[in-house]
N, C-alpha and C. Protein backbone atom coordinates (compact mmCIF):
# COMPACT_ATOMS: atom_id res chain seq x y z
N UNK A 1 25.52 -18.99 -35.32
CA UNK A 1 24.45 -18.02 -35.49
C UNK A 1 24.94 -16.94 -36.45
N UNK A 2 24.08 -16.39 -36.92
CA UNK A 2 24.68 -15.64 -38.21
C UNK A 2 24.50 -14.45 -37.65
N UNK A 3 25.41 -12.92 -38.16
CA UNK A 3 25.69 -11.80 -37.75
C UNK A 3 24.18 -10.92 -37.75
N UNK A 4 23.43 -11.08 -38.15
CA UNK A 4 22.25 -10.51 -38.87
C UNK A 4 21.29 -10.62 -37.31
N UNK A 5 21.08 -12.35 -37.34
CA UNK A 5 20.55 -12.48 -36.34
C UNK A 5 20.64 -12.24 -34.59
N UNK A 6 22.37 -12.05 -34.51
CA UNK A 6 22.59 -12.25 -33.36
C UNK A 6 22.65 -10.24 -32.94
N UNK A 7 22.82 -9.94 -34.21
CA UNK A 7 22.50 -8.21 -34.01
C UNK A 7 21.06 -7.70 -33.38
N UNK A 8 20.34 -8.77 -33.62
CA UNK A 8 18.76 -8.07 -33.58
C UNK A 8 18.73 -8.95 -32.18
N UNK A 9 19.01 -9.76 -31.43
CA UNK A 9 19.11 -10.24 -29.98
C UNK A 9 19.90 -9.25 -29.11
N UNK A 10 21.15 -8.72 -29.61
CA UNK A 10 21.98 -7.76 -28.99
C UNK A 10 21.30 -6.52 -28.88
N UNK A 11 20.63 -6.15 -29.96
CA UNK A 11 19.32 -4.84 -29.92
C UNK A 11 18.24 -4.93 -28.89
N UNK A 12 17.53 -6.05 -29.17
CA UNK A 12 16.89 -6.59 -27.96
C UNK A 12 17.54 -6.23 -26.70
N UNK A 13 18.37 -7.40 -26.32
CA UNK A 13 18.98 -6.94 -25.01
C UNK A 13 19.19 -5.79 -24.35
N UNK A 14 19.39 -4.72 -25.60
CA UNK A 14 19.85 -3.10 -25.16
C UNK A 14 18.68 -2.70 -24.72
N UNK A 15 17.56 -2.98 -25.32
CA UNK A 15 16.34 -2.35 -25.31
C UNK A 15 16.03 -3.08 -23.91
N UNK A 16 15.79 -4.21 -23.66
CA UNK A 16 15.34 -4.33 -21.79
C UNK A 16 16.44 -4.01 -20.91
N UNK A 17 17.69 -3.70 -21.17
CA UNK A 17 18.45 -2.83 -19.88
C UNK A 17 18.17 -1.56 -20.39
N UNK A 18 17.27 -0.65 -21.30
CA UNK A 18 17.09 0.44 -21.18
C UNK A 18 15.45 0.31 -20.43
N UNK A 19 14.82 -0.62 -20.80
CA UNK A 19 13.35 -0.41 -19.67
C UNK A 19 13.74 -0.56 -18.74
N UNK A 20 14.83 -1.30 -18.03
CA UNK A 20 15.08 -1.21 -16.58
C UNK A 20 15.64 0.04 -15.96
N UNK A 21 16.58 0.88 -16.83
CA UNK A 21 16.76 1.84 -16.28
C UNK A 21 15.47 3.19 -16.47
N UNK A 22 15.03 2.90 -17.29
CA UNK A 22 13.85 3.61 -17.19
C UNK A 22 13.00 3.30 -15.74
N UNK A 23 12.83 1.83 -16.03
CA UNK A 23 12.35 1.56 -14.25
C UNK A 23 12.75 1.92 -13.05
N UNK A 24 14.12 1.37 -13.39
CA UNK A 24 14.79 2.59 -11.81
C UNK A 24 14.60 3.68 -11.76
N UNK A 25 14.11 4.57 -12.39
CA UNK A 25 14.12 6.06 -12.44
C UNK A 25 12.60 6.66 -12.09
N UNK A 26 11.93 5.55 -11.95
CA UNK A 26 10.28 5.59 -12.00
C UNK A 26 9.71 6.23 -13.26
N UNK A 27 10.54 6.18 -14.58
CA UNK A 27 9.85 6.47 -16.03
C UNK A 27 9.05 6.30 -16.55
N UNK A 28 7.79 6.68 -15.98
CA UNK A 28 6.59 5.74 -16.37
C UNK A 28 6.63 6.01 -18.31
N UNK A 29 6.96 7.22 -18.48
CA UNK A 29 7.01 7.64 -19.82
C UNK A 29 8.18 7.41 -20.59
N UNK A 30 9.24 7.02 -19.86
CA UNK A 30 10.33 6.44 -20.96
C UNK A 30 10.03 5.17 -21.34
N UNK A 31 9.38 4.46 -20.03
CA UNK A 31 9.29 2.78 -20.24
C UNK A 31 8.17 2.89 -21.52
N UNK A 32 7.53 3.81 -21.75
CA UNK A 32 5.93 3.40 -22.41
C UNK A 32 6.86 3.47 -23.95
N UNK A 33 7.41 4.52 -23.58
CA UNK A 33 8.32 4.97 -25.32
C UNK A 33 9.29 3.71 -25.84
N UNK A 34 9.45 2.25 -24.82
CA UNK A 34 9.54 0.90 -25.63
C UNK A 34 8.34 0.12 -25.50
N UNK A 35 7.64 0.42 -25.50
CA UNK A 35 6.42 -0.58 -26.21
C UNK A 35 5.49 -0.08 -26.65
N UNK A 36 5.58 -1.10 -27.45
CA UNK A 36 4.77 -1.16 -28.89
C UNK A 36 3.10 -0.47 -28.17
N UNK A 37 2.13 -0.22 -28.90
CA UNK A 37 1.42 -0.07 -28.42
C UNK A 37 0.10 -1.23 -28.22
N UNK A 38 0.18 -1.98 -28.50
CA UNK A 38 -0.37 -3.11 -28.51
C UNK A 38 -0.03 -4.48 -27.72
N UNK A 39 1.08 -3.53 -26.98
CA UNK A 39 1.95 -4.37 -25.84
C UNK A 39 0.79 -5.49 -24.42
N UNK A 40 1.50 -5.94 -23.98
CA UNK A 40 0.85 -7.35 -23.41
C UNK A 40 1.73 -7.41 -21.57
N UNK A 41 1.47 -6.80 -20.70
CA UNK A 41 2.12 -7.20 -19.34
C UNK A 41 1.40 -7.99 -18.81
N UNK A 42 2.22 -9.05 -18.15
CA UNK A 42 1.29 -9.84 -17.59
C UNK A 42 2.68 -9.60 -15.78
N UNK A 43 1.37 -9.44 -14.91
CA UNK A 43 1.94 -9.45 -13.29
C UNK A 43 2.24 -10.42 -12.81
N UNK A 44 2.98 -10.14 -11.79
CA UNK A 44 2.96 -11.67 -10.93
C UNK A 44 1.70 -11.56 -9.94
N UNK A 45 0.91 -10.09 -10.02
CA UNK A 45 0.36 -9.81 -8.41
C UNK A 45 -0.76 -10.25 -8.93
N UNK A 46 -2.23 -10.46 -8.98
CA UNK A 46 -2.36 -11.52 -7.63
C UNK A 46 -1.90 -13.21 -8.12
N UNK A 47 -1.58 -13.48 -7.11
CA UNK A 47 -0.95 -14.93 -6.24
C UNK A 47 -2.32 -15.83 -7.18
N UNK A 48 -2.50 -16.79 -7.68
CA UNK A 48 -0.70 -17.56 -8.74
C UNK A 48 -1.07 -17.14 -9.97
N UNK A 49 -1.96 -16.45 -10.62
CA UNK A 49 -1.80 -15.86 -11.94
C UNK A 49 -1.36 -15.06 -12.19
N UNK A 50 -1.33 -14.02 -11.54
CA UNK A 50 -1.00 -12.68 -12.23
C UNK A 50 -2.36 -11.76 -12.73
N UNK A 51 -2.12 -10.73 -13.19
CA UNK A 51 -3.17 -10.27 -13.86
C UNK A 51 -2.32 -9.90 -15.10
N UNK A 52 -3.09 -9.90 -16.30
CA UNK A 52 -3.03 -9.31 -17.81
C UNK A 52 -3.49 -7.79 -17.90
N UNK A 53 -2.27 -6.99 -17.99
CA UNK A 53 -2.73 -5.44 -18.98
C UNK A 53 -2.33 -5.47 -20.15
N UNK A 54 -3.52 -4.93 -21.12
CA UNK A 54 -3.17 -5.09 -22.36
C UNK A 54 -3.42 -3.21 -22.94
N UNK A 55 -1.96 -3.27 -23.53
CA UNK A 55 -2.34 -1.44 -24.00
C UNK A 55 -1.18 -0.93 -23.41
N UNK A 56 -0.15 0.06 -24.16
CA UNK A 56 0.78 0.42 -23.36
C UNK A 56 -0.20 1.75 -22.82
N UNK A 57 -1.01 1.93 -22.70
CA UNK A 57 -1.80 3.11 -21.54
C UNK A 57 -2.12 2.13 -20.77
N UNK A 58 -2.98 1.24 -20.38
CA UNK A 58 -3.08 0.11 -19.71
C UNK A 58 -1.56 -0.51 -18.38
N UNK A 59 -0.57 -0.79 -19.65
CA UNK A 59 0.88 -1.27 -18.76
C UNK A 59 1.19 0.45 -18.11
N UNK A 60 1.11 1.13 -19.25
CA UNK A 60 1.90 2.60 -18.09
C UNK A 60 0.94 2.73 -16.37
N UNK A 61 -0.52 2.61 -16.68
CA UNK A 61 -1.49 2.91 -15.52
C UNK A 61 -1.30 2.22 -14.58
N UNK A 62 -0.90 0.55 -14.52
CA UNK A 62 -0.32 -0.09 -13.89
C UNK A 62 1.17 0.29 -13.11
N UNK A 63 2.24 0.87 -14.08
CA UNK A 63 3.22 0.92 -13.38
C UNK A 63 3.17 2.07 -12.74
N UNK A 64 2.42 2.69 -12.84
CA UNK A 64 2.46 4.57 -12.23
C UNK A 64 1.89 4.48 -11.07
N UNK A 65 0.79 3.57 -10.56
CA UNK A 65 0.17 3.32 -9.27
C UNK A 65 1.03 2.14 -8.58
N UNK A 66 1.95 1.35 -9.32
CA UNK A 66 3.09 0.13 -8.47
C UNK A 66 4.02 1.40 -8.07
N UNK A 67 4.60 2.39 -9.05
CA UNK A 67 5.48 3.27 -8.44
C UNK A 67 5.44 4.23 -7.04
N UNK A 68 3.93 4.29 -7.31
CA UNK A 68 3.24 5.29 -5.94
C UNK A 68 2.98 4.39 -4.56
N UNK A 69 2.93 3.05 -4.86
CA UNK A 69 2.81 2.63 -3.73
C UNK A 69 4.60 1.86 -3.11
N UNK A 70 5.11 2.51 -4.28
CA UNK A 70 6.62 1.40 -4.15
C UNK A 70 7.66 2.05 -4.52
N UNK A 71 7.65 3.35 -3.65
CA UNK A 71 8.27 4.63 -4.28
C UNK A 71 9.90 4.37 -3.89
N UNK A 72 10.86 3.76 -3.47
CA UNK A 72 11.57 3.36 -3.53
C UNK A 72 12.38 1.96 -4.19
N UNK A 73 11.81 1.64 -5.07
CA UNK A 73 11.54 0.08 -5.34
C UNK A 73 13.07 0.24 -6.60
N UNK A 74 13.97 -0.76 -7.01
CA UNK A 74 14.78 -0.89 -8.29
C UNK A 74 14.88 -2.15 -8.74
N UNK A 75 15.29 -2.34 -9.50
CA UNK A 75 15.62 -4.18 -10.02
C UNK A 75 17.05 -3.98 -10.90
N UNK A 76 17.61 -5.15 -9.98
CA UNK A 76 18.69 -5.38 -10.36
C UNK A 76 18.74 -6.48 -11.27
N UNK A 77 19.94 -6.37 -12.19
CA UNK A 77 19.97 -7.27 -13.19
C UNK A 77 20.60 -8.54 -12.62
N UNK A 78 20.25 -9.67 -12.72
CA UNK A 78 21.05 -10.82 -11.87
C UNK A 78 21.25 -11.63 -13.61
N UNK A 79 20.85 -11.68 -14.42
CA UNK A 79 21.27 -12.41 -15.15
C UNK A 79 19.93 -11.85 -16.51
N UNK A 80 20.74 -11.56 -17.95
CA UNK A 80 19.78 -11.11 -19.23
C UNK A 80 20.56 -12.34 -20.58
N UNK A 81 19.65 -12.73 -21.00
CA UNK A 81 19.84 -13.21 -22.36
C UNK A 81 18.91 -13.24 -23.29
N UNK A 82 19.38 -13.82 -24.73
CA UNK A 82 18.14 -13.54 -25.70
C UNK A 82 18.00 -14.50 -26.27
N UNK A 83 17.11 -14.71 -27.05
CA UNK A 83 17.12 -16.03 -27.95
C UNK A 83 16.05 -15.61 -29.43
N UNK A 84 16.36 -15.65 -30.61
CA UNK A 84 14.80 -15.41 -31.19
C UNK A 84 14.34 -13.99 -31.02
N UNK A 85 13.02 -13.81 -30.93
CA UNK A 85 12.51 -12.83 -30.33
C UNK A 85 12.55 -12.20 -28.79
N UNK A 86 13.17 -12.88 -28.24
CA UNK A 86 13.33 -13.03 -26.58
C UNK A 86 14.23 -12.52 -26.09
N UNK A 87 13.72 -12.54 -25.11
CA UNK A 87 14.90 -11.92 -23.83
C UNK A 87 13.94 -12.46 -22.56
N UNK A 88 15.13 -13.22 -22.11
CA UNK A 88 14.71 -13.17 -20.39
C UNK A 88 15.82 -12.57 -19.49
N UNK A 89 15.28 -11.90 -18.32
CA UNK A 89 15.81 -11.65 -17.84
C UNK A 89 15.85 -11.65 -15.99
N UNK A 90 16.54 -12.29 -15.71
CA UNK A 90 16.50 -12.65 -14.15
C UNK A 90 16.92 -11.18 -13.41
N UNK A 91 16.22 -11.29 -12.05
CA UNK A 91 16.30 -10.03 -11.67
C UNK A 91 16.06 -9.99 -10.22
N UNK A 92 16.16 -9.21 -9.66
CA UNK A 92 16.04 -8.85 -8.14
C UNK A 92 15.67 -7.63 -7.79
N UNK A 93 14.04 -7.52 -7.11
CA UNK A 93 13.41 -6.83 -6.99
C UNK A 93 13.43 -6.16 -6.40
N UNK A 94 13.63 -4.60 -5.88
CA UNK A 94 14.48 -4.24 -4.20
C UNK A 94 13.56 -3.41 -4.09
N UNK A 95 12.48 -3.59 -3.18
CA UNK A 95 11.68 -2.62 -2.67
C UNK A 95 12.73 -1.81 -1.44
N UNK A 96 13.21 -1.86 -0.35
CA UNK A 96 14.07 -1.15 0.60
C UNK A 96 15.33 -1.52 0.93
N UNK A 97 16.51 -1.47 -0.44
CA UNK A 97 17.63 -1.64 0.42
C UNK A 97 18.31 -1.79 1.89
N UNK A 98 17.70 -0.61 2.71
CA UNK A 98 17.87 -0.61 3.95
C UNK A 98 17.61 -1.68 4.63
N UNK A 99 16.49 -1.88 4.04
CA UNK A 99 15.81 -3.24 5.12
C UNK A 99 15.88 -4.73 4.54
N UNK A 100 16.63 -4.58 3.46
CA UNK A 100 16.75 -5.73 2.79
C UNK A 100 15.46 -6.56 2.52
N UNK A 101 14.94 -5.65 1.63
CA UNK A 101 13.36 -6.09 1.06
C UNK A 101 13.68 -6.74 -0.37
N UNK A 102 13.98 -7.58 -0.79
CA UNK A 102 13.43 -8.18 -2.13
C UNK A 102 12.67 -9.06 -2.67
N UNK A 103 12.37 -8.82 -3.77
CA UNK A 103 11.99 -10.58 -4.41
C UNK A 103 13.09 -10.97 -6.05
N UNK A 104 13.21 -12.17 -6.22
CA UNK A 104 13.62 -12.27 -7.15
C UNK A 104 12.85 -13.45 -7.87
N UNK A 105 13.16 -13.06 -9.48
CA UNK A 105 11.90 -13.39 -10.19
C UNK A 105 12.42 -13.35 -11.94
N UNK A 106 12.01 -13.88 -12.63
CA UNK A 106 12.02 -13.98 -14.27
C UNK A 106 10.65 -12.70 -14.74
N UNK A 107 11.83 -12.40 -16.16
CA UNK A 107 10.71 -11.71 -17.21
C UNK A 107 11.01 -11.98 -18.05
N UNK A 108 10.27 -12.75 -19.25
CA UNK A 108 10.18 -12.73 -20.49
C UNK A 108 9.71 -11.53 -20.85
N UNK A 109 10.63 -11.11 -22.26
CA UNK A 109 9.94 -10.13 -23.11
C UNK A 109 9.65 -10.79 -24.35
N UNK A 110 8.79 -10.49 -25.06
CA UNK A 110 8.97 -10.45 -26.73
C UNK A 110 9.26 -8.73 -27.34
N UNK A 111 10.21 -9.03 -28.26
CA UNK A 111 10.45 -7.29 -29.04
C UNK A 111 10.20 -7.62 -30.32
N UNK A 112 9.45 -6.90 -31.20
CA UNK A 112 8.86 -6.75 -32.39
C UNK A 112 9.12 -5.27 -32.81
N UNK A 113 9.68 -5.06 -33.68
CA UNK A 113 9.94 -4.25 -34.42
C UNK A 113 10.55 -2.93 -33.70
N UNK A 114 11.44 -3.35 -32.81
CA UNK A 114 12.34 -2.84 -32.11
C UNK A 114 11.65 -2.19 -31.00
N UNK A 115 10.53 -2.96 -30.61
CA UNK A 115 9.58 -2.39 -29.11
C UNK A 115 9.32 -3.53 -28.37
N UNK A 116 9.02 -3.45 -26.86
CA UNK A 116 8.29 -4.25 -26.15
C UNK A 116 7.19 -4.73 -26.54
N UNK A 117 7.12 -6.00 -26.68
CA UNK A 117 4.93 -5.93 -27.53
C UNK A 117 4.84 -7.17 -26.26
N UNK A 118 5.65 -7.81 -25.47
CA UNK A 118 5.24 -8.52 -24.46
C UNK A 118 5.86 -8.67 -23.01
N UNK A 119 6.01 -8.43 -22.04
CA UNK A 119 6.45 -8.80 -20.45
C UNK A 119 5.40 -9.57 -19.77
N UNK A 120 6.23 -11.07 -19.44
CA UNK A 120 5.56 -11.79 -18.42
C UNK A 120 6.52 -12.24 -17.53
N UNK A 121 5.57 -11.88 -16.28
CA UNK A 121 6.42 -11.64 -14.78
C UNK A 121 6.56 -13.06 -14.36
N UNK A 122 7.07 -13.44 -13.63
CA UNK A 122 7.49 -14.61 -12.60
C UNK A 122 8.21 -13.96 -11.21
N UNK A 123 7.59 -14.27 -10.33
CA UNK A 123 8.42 -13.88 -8.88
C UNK A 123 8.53 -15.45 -8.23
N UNK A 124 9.27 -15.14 -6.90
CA UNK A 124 9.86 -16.07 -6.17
C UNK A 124 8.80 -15.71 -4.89
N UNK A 125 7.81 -16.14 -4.52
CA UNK A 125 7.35 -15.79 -3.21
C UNK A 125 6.76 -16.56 -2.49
């Protein structure tokens, strides 16, 4: 793989362990400040499609009402790579440490021009 290319996967990568820590933090406004605005989330919730938000006002409105109802919630990184435009990244969902609440689950991203322009969820449930 040539240096050029494998720079802009390594960029990538930086950029979804910085939405995750934005996520842990409940950032609804750091996460929005990586994507694009024309960005694409797709949920795992409801059971077996998901639903589609399209619009990073759209994805933020979504995560600001998952945060309020899931006010303790983090995701751990269990495994990130890139390929192309991509990044997936395996993960583990921790609604209550205490109680040992998780799910674990895949996200594809696509990054375009050094933003989120896509997340599609996969859970384990």
């Amino acid at each position: 793989m040539n240096p050029i290319r494998m720079s802009k996967i390594e960029a990538a990568m930086r950029l979804v362990l910085e939405f995750r820590d934005a996520f842990n933090n409940h950032d609804v406004d750091g996460m929005s400040a990586l994507m694009s605005e024309d960005c694409i989330f797709e949920s795992i919730d409801p059971s077996p499609d998901g639903e589609v938000h399209a619009g990073v006002d759209a994805v933020a409105e979504y995560w600001q009402a998952y945060f309020t109802i899931s006010p303790q919630v983090t995701l751990e990184v269990e495994e990130l790579f890139g390929i192309r435009d991509r990044c997936i990244l395996r993960w583990k969902h921790i609604f209550e440490e205490s109680q040992n609440r998780y799910l674990r689950g895949v996200d594809i991203f696509r990054v375009k021009d050094g933003l989120i322009s896509e997340q599609l969820s996969y859970g384990k449930g």
